[in-house]
N, C-alpha and C. Protein backbone atom coordinates (compact mmCIF):
# COMPACT_ATOMS: atom_id res chain seq x y z
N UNK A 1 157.82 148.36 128.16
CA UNK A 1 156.88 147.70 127.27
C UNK A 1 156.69 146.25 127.74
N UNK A 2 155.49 145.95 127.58
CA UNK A 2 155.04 144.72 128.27
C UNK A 2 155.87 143.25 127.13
N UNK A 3 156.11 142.47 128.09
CA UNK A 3 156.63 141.36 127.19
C UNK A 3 155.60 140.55 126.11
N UNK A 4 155.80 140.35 124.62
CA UNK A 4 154.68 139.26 123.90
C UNK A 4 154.32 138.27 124.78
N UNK A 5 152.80 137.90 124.80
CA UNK A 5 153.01 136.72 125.48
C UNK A 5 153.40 135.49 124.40
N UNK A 6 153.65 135.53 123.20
CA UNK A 6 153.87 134.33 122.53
C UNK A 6 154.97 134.43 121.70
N UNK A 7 155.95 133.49 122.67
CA UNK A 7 157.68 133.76 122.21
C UNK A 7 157.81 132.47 121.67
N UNK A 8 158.55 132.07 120.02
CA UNK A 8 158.85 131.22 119.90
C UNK A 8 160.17 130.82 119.35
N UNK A 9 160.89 131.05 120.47
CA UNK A 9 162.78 130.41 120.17
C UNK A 9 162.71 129.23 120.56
N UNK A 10 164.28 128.73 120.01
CA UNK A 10 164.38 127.35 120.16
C UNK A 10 163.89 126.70 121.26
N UNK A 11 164.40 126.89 122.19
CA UNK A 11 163.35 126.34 123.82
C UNK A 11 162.47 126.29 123.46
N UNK A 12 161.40 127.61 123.74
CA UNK A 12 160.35 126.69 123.80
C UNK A 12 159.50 126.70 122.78
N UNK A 13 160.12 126.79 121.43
CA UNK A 13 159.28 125.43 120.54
C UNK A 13 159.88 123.81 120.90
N UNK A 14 160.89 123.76 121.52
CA UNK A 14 161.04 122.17 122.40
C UNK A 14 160.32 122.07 123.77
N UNK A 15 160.21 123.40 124.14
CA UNK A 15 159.10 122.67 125.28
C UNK A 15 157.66 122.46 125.03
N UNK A 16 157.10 123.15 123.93
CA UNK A 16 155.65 122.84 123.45
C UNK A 16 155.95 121.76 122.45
N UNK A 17 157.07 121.45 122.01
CA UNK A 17 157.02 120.15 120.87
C UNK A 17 156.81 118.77 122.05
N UNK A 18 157.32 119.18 123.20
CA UNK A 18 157.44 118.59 124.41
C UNK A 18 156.14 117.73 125.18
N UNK A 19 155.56 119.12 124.86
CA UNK A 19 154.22 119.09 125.87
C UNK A 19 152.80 118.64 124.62
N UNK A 20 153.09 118.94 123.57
CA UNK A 20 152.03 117.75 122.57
C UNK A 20 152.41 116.69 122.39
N UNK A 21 153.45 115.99 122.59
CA UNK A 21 153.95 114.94 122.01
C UNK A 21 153.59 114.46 123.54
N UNK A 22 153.55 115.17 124.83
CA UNK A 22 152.72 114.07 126.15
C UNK A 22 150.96 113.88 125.96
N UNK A 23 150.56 115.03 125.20
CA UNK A 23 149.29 114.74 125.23
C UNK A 23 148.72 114.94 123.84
N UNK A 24 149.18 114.37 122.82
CA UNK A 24 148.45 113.81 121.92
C UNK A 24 148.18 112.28 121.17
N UNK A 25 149.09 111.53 122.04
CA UNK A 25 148.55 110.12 122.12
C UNK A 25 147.24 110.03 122.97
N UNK A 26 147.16 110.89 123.92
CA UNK A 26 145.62 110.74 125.06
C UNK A 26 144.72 111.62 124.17
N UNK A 27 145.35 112.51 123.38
CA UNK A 27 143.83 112.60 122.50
C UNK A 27 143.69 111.90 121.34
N UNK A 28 144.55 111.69 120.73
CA UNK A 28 144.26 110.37 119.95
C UNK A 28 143.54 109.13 120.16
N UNK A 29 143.90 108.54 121.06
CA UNK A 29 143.72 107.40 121.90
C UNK A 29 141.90 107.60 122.31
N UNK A 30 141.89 109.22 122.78
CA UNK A 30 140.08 109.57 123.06
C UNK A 30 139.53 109.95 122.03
N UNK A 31 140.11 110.45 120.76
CA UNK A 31 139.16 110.77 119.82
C UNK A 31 138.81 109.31 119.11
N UNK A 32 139.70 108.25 118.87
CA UNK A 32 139.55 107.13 118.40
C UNK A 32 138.35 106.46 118.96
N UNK A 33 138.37 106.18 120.40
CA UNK A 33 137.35 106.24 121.58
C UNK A 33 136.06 106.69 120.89
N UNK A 34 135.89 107.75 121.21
CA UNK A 34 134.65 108.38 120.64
C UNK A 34 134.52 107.96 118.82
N UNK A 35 135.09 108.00 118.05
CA UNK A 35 134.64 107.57 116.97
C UNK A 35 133.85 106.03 117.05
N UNK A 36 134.89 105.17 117.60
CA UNK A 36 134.46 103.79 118.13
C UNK A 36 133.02 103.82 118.43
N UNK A 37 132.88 104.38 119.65
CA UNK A 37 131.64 104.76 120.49
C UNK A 37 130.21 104.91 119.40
N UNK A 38 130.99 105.99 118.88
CA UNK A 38 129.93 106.01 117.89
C UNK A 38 128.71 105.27 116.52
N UNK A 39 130.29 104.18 116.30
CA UNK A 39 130.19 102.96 115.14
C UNK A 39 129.46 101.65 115.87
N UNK A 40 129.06 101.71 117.39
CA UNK A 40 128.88 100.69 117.67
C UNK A 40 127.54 100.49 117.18
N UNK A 41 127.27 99.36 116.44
CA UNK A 41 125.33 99.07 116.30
C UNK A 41 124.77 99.15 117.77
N UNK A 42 123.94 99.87 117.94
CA UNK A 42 122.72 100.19 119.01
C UNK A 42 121.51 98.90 118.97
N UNK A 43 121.32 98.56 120.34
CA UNK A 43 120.44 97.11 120.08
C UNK A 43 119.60 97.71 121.32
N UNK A 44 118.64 97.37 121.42
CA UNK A 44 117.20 97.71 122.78
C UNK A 44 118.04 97.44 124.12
N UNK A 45 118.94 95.84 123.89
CA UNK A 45 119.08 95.61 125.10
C UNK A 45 121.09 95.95 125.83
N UNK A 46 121.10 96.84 124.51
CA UNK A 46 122.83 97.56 125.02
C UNK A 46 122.80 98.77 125.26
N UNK A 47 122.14 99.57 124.51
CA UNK A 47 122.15 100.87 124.61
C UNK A 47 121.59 101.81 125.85
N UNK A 48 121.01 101.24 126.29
CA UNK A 48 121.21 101.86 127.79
C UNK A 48 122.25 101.70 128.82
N UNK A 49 122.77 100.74 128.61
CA UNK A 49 123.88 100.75 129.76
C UNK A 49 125.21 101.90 129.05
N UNK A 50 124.94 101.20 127.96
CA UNK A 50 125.82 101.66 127.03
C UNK A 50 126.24 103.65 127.03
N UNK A 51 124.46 103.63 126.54
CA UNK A 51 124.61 105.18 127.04
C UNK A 51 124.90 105.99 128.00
N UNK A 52 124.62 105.29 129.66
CA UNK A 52 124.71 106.11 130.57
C UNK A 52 125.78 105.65 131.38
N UNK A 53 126.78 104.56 130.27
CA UNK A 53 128.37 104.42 130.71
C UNK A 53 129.09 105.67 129.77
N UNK A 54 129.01 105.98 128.66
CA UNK A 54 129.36 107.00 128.08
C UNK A 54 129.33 108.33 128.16
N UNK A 55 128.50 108.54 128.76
CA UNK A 55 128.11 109.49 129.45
C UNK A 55 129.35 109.54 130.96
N UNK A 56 129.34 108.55 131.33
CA UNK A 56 130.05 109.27 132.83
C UNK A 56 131.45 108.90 132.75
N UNK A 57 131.85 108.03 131.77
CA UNK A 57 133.22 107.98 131.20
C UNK A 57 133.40 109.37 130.96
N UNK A 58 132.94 109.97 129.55
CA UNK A 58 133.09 111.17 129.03
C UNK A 58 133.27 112.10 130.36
N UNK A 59 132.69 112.33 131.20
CA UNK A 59 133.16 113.34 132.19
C UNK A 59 133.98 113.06 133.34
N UNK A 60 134.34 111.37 133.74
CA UNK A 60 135.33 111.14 134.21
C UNK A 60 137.15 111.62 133.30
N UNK A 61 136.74 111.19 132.35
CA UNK A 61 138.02 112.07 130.95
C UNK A 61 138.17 113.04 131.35
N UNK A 62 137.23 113.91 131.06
CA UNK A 62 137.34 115.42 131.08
C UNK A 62 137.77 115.85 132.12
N UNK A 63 137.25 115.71 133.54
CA UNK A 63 138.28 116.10 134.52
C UNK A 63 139.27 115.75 134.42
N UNK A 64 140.10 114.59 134.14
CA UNK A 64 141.22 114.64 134.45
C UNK A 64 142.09 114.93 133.72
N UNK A 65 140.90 114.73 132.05
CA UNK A 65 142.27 115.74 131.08
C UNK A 65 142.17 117.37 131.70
N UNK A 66 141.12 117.76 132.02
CA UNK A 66 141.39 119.40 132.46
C UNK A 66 142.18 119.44 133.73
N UNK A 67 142.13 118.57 135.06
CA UNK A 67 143.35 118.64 135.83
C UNK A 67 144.69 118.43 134.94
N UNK A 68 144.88 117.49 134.50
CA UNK A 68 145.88 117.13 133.22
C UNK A 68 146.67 118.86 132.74
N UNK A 69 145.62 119.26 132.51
CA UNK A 69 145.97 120.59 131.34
C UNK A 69 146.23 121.52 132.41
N UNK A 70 145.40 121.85 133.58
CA UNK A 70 145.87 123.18 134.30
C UNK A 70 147.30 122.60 135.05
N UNK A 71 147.93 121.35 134.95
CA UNK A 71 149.11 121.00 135.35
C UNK A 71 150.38 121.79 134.34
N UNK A 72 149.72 120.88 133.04
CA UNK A 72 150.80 121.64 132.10
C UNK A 72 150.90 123.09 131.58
N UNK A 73 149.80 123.79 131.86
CA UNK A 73 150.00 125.15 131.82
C UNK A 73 150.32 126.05 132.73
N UNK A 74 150.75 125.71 134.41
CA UNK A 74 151.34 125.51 135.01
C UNK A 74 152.67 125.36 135.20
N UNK A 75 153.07 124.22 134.51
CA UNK A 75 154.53 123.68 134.15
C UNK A 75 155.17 124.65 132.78
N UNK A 76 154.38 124.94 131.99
CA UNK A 76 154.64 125.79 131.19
C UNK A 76 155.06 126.88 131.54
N UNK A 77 154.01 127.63 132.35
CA UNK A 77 154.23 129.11 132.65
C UNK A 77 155.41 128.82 133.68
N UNK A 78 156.03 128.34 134.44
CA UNK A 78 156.75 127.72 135.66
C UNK A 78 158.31 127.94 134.32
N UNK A 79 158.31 127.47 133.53
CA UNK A 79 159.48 127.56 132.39
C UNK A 79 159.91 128.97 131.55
N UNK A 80 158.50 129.59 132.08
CA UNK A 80 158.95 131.15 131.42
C UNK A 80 157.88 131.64 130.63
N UNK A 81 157.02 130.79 130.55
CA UNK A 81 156.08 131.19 129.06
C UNK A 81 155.50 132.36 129.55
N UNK A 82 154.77 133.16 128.97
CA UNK A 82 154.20 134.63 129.18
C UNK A 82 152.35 134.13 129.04
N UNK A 83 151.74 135.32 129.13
CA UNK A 83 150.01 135.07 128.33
C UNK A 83 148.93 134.75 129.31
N UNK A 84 149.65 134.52 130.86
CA UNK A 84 148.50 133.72 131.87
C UNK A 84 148.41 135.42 132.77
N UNK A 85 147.48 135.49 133.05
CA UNK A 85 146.67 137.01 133.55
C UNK A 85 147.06 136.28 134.99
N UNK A 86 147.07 137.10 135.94
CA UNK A 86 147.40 137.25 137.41
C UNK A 86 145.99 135.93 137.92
N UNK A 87 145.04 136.53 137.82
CA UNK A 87 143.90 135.84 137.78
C UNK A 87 143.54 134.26 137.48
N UNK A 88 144.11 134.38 136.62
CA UNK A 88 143.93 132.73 135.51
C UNK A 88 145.09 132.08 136.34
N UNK A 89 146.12 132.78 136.70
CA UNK A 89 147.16 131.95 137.39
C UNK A 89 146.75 131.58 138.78
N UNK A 90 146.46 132.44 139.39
CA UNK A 90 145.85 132.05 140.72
C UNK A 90 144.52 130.21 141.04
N UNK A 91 143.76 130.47 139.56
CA UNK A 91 142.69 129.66 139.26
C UNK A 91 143.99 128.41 139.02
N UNK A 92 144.65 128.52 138.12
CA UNK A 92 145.66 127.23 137.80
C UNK A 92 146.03 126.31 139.18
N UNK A 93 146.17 127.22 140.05
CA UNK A 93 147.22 126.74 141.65
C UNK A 93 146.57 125.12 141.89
N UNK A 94 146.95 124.30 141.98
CA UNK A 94 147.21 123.31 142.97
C UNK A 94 145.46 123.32 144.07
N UNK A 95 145.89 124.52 144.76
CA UNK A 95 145.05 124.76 146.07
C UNK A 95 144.01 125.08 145.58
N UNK A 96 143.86 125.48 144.47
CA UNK A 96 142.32 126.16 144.20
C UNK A 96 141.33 124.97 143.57
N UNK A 97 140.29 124.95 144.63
CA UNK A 97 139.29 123.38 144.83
C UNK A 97 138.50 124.61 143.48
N UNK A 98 138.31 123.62 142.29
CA UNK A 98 137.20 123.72 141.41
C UNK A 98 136.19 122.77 141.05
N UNK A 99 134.88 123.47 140.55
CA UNK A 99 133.88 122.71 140.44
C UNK A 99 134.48 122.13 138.90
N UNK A 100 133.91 121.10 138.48
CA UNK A 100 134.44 120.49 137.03
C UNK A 100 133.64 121.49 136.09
N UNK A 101 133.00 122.13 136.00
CA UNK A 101 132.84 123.49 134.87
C UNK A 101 134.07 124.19 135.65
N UNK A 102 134.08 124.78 136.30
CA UNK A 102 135.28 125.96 136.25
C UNK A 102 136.50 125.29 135.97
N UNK A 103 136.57 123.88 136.23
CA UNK A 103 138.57 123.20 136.02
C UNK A 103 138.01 122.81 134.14
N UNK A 104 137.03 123.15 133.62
CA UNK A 104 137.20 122.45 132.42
C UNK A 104 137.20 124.11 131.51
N UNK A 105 136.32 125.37 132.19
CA UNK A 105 136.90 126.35 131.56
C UNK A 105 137.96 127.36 131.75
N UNK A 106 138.57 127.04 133.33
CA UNK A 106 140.25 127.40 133.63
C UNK A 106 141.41 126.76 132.66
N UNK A 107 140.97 125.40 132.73
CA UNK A 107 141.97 124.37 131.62
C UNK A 107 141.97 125.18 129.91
N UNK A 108 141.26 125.42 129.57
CA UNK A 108 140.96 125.69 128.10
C UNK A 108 141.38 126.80 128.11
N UNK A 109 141.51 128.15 129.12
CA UNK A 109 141.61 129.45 128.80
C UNK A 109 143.09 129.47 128.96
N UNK A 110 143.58 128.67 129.96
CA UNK A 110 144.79 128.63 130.18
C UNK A 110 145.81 127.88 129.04
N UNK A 111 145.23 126.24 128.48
CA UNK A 111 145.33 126.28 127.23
C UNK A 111 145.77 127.12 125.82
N UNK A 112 145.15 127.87 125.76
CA UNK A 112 144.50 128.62 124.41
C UNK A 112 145.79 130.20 124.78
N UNK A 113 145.18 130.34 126.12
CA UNK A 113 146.48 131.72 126.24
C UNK A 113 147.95 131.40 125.78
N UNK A 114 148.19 129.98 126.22
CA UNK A 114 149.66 129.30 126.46
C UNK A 114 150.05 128.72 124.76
N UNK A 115 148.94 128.36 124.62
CA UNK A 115 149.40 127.66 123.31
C UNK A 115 149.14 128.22 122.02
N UNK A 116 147.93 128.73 121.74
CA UNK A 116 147.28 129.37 120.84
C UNK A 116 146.78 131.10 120.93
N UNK A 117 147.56 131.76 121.51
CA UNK A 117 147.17 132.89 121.85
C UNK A 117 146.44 134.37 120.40
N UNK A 118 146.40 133.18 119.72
CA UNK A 118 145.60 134.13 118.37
C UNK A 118 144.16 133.69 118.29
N UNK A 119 144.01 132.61 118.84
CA UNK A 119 142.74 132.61 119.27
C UNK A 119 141.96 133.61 120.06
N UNK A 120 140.71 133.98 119.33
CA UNK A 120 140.04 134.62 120.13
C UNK A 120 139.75 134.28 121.72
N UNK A 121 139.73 135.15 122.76
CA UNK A 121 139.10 134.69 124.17
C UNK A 121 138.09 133.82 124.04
N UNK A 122 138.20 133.14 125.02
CA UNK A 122 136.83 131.76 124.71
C UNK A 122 135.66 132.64 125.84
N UNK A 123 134.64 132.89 125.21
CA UNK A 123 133.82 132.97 126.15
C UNK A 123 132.69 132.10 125.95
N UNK A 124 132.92 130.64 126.49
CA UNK A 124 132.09 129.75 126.97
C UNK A 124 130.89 129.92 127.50
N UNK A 125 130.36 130.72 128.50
CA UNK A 125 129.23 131.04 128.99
C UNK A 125 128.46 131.03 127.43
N UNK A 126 128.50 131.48 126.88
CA UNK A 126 128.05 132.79 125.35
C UNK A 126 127.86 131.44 124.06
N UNK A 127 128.39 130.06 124.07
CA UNK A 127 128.75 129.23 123.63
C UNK A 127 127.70 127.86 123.34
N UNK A 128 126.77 127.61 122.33
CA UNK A 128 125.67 126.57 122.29
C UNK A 128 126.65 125.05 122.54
N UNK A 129 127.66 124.89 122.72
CA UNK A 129 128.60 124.01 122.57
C UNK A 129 128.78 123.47 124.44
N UNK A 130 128.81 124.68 124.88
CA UNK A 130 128.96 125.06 126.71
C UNK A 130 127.53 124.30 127.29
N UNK A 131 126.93 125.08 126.84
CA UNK A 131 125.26 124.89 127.05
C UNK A 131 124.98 123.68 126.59
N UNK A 132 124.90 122.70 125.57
CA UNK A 132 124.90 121.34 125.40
C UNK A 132 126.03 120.48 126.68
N UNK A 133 126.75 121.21 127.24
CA UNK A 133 127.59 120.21 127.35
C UNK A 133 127.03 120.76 129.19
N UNK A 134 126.66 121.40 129.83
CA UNK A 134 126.62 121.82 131.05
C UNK A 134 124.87 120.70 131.13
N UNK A 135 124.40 121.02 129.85
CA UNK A 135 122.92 120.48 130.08
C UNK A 135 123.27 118.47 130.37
N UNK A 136 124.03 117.95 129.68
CA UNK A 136 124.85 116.40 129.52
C UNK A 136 125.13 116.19 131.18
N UNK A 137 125.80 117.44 131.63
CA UNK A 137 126.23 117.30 133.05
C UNK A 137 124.86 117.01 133.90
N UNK A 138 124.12 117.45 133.84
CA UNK A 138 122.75 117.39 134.43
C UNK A 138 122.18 116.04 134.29
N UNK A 139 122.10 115.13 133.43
CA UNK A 139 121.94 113.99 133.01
C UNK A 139 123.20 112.94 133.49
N UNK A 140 124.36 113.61 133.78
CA UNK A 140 125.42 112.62 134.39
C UNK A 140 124.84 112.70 135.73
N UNK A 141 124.85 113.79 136.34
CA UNK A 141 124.69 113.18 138.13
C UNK A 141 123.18 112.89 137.96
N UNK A 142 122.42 113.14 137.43
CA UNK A 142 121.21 111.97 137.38
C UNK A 142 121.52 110.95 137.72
N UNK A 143 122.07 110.27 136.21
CA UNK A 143 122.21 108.84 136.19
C UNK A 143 123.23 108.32 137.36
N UNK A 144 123.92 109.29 137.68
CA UNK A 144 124.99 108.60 138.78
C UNK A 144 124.45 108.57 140.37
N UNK A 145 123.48 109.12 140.34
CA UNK A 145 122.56 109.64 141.80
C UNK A 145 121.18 109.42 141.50
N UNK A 146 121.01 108.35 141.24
CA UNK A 146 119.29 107.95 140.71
C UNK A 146 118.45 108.11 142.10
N UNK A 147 117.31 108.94 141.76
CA UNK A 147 116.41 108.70 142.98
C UNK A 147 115.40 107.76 142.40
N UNK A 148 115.08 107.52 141.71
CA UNK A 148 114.02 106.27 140.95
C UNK A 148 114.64 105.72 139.58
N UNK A 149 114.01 104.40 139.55
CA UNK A 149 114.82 103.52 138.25
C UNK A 149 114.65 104.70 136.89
N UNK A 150 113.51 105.92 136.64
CA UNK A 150 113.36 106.29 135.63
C UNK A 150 114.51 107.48 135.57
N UNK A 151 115.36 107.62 136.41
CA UNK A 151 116.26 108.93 136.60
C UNK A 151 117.28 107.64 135.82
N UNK A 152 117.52 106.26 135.66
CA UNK A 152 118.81 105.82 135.04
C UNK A 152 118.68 105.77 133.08
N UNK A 153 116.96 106.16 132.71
CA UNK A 153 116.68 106.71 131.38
C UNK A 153 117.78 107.73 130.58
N UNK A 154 118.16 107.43 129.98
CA UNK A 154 118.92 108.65 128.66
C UNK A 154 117.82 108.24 127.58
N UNK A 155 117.69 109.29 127.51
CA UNK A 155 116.75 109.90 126.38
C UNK A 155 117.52 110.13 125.18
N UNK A 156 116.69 109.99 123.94
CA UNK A 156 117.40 109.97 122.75
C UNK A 156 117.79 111.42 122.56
N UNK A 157 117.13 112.99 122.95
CA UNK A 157 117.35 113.73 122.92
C UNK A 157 118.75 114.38 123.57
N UNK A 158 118.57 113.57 124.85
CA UNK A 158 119.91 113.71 126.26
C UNK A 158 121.24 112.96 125.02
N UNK A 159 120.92 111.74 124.57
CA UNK A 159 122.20 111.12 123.67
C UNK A 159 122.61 112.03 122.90
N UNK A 160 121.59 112.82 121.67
CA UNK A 160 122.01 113.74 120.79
C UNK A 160 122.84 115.04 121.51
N UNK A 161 122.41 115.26 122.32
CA UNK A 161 122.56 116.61 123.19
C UNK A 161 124.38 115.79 124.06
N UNK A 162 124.45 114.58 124.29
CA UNK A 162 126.08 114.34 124.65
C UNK A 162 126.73 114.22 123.67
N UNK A 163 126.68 114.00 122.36
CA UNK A 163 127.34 113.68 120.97
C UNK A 163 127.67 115.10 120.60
N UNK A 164 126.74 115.59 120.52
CA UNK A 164 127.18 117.31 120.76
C UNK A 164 128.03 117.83 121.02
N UNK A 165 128.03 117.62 122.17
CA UNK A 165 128.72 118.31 123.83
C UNK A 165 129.60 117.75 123.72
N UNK A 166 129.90 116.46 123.08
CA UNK A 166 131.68 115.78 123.38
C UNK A 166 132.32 116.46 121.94
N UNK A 167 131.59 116.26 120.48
CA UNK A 167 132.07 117.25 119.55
C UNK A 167 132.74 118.19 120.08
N UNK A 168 131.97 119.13 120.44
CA UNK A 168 132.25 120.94 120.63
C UNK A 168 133.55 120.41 121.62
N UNK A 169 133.08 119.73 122.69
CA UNK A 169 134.91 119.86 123.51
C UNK A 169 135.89 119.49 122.67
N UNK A 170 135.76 118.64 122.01
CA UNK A 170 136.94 118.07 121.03
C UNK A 170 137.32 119.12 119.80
N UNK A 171 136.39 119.70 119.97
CA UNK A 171 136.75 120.81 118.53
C UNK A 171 137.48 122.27 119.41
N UNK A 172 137.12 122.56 120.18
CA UNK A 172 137.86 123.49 121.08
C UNK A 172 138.93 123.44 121.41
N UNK A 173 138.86 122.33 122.40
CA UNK A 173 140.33 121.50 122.53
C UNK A 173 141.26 121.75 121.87
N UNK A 174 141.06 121.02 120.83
CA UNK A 174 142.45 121.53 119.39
C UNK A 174 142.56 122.59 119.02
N UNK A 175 141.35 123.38 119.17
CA UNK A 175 141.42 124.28 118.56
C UNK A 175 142.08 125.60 119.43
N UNK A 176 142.03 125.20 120.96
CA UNK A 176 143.36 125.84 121.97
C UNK A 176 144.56 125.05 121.79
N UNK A 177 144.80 124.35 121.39
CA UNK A 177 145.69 123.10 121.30
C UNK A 177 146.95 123.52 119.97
N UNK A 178 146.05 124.60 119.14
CA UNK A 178 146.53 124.63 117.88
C UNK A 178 146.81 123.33 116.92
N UNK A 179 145.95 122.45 117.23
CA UNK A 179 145.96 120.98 116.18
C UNK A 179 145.08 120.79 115.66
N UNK A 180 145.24 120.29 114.25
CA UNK A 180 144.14 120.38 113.50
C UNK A 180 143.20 118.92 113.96
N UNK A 181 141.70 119.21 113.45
CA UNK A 181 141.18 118.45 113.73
C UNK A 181 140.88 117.09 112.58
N UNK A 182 140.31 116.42 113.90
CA UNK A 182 139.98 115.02 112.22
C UNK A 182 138.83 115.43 111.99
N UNK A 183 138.93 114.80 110.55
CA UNK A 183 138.07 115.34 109.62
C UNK A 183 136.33 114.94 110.31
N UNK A 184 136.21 113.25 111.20
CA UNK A 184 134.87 113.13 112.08
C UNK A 184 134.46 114.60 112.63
N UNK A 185 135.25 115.38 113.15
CA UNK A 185 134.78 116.12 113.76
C UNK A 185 134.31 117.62 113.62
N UNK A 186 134.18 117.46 112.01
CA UNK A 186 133.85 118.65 111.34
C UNK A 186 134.18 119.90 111.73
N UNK A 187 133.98 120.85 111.02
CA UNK A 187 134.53 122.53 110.96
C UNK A 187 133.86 123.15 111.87
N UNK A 188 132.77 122.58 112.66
CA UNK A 188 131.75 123.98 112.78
C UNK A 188 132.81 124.55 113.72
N UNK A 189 132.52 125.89 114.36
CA UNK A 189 132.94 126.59 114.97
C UNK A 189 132.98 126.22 116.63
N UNK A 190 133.65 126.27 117.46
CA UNK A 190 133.29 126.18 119.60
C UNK A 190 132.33 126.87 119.56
């Protein structure tokens, strides 16, 4: 009989008491961030820089919290944990060069298996949350690869459409994370 993948004896509820207590000051620390972000008064002559620094912050984060995460689920499974498919482990490795969509939906599945395994499978593709947030990406290497001054424009639609897209990651997140969310970041569903 195949082993549960979600064992919780003394170990390792100390190694996952372990492994939130390394990364929930960095989401604290980023959800605070983003609330901030949000409270700032908008003026004609800030909000553009403003916007299309937020914008490439937000996905400078994200890679490295998702390198971040396929480390510790990694280090996890490396300690014994069960739940990572042959497949998903291979994607975790070190060696395996990913594009930042695949290290941000390897990170989360690997996540969610490791930590939260009553969570339903994430299927991201399938996801208006994915799709806001892949469309944001499109508007980051814009602005970061301008071929004319009008490619460094964020559009009020592109802003709504990253406020979105950083929501839904933050609500996922925890929600592989098994932590509840703050209340900014409402119920809706990933």
């Amino acid at each position: 009989m195949a082993e549960p993948a979600f064992q919780m004896d003394a170990e390792r509820s100390t190694q996952i008491d372990q492994f939130v207590a390394r990364i929930e000051p960095f989401l604290d620390a980023m959800l605070a961030d983003m609330k901030y972000v949000g409270s700032v008064p908008r003026t004609p002559e800030t909000s553009a820089p403003q916007d299309r620094a937020n914008i490439r912050t937000f996905f400078v984060v994200l890679d490295a919290l998702s390198n971040f995460l396929r480390s510790q689920a990694l280090f996890l499974h490396h300690l014994g944990w069960k739940g990572l498919d042959p497949k998903l482990l291979k994607e975790l490795e070190p060696a395996a060069r990913l594009t930042l969509r695949d290290n941000v939906k390897v990170s989360l599945r690997a996540l969610a298996a490791l930590r939260n395994p009553r969570l339903p499978p994430l299927d991201l593709g399938q996801s208006a949350g994915w799709a806001r947030l892949m469309e944001v990406e499109t508007v980051r290497d814009r602005i970061t690869h301008p071929k004319t001054a009008n490619d460094l424009i964020v559009s009020t639609p592109e802003c709504i459409a990253f406020n979105e897209a950083v929501l839904w990651y933050f609500r996922i997140l925890l929600d592989c994370l098994a932590l509840p969310r703050p209340s900014f970041l409402g119920t809706a569903p990933p």
